[in-house]
Protein backbone atom coordinates (compact mmCIF):
# COMPACT_ATOMS: atom_id res chain seq x y z
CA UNK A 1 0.00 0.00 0.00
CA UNK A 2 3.05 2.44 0.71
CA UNK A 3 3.91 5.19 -2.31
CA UNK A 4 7.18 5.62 -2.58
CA UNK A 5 9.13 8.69 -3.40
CA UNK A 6 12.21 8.70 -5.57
CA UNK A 7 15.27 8.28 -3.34
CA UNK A 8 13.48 6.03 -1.24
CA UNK A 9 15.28 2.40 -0.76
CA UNK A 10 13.13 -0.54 -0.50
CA UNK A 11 16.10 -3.61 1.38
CA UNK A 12 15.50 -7.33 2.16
CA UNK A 13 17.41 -8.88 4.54
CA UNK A 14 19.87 -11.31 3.16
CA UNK A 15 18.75 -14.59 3.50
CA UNK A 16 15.33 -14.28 3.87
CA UNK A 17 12.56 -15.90 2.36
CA UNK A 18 9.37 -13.61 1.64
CA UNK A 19 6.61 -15.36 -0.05
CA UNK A 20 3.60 -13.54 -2.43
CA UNK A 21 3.82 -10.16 -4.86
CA UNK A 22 6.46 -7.64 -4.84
CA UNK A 23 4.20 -4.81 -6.66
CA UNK A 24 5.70 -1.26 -5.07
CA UNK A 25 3.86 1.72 -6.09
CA UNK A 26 5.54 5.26 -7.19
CA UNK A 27 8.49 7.11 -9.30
CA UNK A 28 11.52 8.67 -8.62
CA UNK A 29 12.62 11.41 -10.83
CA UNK A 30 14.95 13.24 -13.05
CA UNK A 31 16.21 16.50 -11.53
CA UNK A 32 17.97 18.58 -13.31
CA UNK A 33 19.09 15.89 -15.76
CA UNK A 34 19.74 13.65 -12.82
CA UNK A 35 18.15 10.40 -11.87
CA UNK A 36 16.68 10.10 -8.59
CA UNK A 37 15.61 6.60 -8.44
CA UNK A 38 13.88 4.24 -6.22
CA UNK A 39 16.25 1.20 -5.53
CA UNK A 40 14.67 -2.64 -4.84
CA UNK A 41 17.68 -4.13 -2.83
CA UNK A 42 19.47 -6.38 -0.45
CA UNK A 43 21.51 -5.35 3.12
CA UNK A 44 23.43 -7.53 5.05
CA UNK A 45 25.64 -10.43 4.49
CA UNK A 46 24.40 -13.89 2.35
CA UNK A 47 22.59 -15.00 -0.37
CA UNK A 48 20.04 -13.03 -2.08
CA UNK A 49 17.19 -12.14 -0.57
CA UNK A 50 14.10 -14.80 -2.04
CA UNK A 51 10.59 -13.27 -3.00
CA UNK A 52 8.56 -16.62 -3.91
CA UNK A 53 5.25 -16.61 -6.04
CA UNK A 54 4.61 -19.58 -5.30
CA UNK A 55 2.30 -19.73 -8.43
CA UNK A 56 0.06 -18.51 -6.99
CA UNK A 57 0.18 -14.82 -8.44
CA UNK A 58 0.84 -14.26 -12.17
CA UNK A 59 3.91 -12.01 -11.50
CA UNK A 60 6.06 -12.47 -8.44
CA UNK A 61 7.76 -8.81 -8.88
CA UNK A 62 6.01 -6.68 -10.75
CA UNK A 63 6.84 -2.91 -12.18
CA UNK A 64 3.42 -1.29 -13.21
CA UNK A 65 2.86 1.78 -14.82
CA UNK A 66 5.88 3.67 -12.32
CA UNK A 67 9.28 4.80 -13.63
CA UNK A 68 12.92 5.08 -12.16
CA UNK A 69 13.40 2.33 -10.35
CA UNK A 70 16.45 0.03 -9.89
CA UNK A 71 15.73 -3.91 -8.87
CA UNK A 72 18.85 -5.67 -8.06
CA UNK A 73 20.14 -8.63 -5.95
CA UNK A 74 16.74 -10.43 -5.61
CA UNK A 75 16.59 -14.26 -5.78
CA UNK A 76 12.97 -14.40 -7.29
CA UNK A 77 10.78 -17.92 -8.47
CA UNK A 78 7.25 -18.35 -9.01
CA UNK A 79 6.25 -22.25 -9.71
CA UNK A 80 2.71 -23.79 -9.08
CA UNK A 81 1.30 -26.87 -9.31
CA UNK A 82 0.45 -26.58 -13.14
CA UNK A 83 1.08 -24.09 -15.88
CA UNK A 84 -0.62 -20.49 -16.47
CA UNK A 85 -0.21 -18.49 -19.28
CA UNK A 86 1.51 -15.65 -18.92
CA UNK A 87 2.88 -16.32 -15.97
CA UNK A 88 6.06 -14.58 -15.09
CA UNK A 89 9.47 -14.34 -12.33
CA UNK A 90 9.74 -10.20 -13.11
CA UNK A 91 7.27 -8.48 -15.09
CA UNK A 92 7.60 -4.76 -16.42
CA UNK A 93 4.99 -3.07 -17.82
CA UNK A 94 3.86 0.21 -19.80
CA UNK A 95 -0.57 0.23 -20.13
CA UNK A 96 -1.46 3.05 -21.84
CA UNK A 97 1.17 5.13 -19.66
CA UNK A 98 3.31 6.42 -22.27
CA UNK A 99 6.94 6.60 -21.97
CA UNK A 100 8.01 4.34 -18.79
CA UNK A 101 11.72 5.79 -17.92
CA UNK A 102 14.56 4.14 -16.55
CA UNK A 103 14.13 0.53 -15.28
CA UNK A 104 17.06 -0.88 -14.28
CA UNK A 105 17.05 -4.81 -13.28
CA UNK A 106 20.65 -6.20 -12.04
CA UNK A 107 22.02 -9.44 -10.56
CA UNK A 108 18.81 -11.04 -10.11
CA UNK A 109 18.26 -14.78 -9.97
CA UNK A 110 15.19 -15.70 -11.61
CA UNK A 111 14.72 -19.74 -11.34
CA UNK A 112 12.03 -22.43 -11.88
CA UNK A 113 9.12 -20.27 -13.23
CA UNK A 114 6.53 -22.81 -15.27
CA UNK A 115 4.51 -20.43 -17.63
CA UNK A 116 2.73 -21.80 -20.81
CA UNK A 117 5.38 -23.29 -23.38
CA UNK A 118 3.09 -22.43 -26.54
CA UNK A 119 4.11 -18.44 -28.21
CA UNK A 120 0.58 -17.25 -28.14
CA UNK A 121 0.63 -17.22 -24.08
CA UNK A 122 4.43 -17.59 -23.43
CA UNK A 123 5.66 -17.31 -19.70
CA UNK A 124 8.65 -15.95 -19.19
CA UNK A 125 11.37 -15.34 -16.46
CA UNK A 126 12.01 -11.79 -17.30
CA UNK A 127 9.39 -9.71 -18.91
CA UNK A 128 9.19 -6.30 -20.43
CA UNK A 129 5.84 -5.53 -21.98
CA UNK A 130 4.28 -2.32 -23.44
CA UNK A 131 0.16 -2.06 -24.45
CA UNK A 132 -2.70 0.09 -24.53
CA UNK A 133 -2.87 3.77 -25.88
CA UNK A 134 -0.73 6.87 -25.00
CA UNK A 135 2.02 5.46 -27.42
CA UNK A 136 3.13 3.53 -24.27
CA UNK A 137 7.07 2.65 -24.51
CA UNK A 138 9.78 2.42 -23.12
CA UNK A 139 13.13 4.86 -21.92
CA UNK A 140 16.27 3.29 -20.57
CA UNK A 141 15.84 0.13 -19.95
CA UNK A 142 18.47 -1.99 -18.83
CA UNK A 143 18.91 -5.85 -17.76
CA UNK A 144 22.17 -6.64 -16.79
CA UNK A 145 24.25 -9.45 -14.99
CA UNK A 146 21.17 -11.74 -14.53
CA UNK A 147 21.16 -15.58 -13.80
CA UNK A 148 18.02 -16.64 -15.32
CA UNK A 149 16.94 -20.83 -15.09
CA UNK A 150 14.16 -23.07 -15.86
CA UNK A 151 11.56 -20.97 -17.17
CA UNK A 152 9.05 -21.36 -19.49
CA UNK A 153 8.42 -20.30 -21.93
CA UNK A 154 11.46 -17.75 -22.17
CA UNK A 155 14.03 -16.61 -20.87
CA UNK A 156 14.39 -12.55 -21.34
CA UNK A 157 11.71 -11.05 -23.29
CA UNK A 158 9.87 -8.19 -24.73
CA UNK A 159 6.35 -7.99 -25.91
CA UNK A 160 4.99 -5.35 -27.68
CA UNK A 161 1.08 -4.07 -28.26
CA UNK A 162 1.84 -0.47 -28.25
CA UNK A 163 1.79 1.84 -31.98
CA UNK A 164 5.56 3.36 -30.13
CA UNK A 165 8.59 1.73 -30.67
CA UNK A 166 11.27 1.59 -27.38
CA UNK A 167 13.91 3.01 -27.32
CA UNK A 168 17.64 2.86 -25.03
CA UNK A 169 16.92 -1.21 -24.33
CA UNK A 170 20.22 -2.65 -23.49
CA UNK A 171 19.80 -6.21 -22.62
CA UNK A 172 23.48 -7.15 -21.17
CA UNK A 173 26.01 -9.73 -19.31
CA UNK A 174 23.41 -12.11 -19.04
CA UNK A 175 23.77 -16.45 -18.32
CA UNK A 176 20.18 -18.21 -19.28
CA UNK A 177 20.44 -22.03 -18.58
CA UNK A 178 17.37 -24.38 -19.07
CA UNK A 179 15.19 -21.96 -21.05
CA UNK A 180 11.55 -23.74 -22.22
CA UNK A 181 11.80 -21.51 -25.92
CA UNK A 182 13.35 -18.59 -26.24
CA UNK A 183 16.38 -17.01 -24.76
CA UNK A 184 16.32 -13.77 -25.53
CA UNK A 185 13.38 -11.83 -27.80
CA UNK A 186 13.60 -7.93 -28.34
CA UNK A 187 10.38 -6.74 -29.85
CA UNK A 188 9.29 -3.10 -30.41
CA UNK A 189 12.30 -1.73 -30.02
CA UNK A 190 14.76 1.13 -32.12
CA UNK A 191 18.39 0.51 -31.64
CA UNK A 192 18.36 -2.27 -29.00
CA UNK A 193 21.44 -3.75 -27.74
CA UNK A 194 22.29 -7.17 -26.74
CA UNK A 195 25.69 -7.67 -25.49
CA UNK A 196 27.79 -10.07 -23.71
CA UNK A 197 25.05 -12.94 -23.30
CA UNK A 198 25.62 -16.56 -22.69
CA UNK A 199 22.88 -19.37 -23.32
CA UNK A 200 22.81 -22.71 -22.56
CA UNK A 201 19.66 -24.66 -23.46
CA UNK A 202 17.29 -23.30 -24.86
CA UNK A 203 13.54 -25.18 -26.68
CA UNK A 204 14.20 -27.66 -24.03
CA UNK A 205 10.79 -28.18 -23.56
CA UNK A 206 8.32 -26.34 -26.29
CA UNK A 207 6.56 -27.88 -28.97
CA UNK A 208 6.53 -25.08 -31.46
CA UNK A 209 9.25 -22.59 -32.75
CA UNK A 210 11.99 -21.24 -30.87
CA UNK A 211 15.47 -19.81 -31.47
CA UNK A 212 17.98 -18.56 -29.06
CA UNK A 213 18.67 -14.40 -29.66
CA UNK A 214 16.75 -12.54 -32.28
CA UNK A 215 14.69 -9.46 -32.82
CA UNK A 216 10.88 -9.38 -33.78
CA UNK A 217 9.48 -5.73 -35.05
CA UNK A 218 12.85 -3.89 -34.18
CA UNK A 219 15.11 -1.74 -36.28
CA UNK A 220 18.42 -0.84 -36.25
CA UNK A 221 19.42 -3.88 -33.32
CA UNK A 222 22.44 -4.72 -32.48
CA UNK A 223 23.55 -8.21 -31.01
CA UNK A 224 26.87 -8.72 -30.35
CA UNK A 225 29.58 -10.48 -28.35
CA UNK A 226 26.48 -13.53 -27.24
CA UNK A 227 27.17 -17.19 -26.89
CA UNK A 228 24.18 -19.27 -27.84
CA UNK A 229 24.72 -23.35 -27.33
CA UNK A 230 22.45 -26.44 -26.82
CA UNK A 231 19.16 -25.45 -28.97
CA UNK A 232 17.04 -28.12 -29.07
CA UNK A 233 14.85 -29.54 -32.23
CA UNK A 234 14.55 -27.68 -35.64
CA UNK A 235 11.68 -25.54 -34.79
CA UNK A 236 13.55 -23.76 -35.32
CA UNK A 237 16.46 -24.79 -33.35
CA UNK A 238 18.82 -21.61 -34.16
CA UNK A 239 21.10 -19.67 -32.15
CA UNK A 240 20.78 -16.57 -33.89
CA UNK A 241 17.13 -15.72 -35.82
CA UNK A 242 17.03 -11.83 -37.97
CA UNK A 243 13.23 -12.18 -37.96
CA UNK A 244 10.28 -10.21 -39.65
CA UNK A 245 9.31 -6.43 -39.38
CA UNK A 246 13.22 -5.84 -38.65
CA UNK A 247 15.79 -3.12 -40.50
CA UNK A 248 19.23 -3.11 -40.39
CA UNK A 249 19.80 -5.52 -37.94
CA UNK A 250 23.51 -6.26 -36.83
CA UNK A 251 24.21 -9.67 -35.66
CA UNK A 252 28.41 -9.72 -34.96
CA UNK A 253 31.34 -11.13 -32.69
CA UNK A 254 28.89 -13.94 -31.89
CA UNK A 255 29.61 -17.71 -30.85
CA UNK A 256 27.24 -20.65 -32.01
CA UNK A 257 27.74 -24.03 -31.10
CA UNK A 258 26.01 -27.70 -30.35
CA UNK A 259 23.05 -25.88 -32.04
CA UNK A 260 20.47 -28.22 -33.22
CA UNK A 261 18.64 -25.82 -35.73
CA UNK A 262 22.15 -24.04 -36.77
CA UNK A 263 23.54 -21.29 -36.34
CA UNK A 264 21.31 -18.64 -37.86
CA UNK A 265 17.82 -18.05 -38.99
């Protein structure tokens, strides 16, 4: 129920175990071209901090319609009993809100999250999503140094219903292990960057098509310096996939291997 103001610091203890939504309300700022966030964190010594859906939410964190925050050093998980669509680890979303500034997620540990495996209502451990009117987008948005594992149907992904392309979506220094379908998905984005990834495993357990990296609806991407590896099947089974609706997409300094589908789509 608490607003929070930018500046404010929301900390877990390390350690603990905290079990149901994390959905914080409230912005920070920019000030005089400087970013006064609100910062999701950890204090003390030892592991993360766990937030556990349990499955029985749709999202365990979720970032709704609020800008400048930073989430960082959260263990979070959200299995149940049986699948949902659309169920999610971290969700971030933009209905009909316009331009949603400056998300930062960091050195999170998103595990064991058992969405839908079919496209049309795709789980996903991380999830970035923009919809409804007011040319919703996003600003600045940033996922770095995250440990993602065993979720279905993706890994890292964005989703796109909105008539405004994002823009400043740097998707970076990433390991995905165990990923349902696909790694990592940029869609509705201008000059995205994907840097520094590493998958391993990924269509390990959908039916339909999957490939490891690519961009869906996005111009002007670039996806670089990634390791892709173990793609299961030939649906498509690739490590790298320049889809539809894309311009001048850059795909360079990447590393394919043990690729069932190939190395590129």
């Amino acid at each position: 129920a608490q607003v929070f103001r930018a500046g404010d610091r929301v900390l877990f203890k390390a350690g603990t175990r905290t079990t149901g939504q994390l959905r914080p309300q409230g912005s920070g700022r920019l000030e005089d071209g400087k970013v006064i966030p609100i910062r999701i964190g950890l204090y003390g010594d030892g592991p993360r901090p766990r937030i556990d859906g349990e499955g029985k939410v749709l999202d365990t964190v979720l970032l709704g319609n609020c800008e400048y925050w930073e989430v960082e050093d959260l263990e979070v998980t959200n299995l149940g009993e049986d699948r949902v669509p659309w169920r999610t680890g971290v969700r971030v979303v933009t209905d009909a809100f316009g331009a949603m500034r400056h998300i930062r997620l960091r050195n999170l540990y998103v595990h064991d999250v058992n969405g839908d495996l079919r496209k049309s209502h795709e789980g996903c451990g991380i999830y970035f999503e923009s919809r409804g009117g007011r040319a919703s987008h996003f600003e600045d948005l940033v996922i770095e140094g995250c440990h993602v594992v065993r979720t279905d149907r993706n890994g890292i992904c964005q989703r796109s219903g909105s008539t405004a392309r994002s823009l400043g979506v740097v998707i970076r220094g990433n390991l995905l292990e165990d990923i349902g379908g696909d790694g990592i998905k940029v869609w509705g984005s201008n000059g995205a960057l994907v840097e520094h990834n590493v998958l391993r495993g990924g269509r390990t357990r959908c039916e339909d098509y999957a490939a490891g990296i690519w961009p869906w609806d996005s111009d002007d991407t670039v996806i670089q310096y990634n390791e892709v590896s173990g793609m299961k099947g030939t649906k498509d089974g690739q490590g790298f996939d320049s889809d539809y609706r894309c311009r001048r997409s850059v795909f360079q300094y990447n590393t394919s291997h043990d690729n069932e589908g190939g190395f590129m789509l």
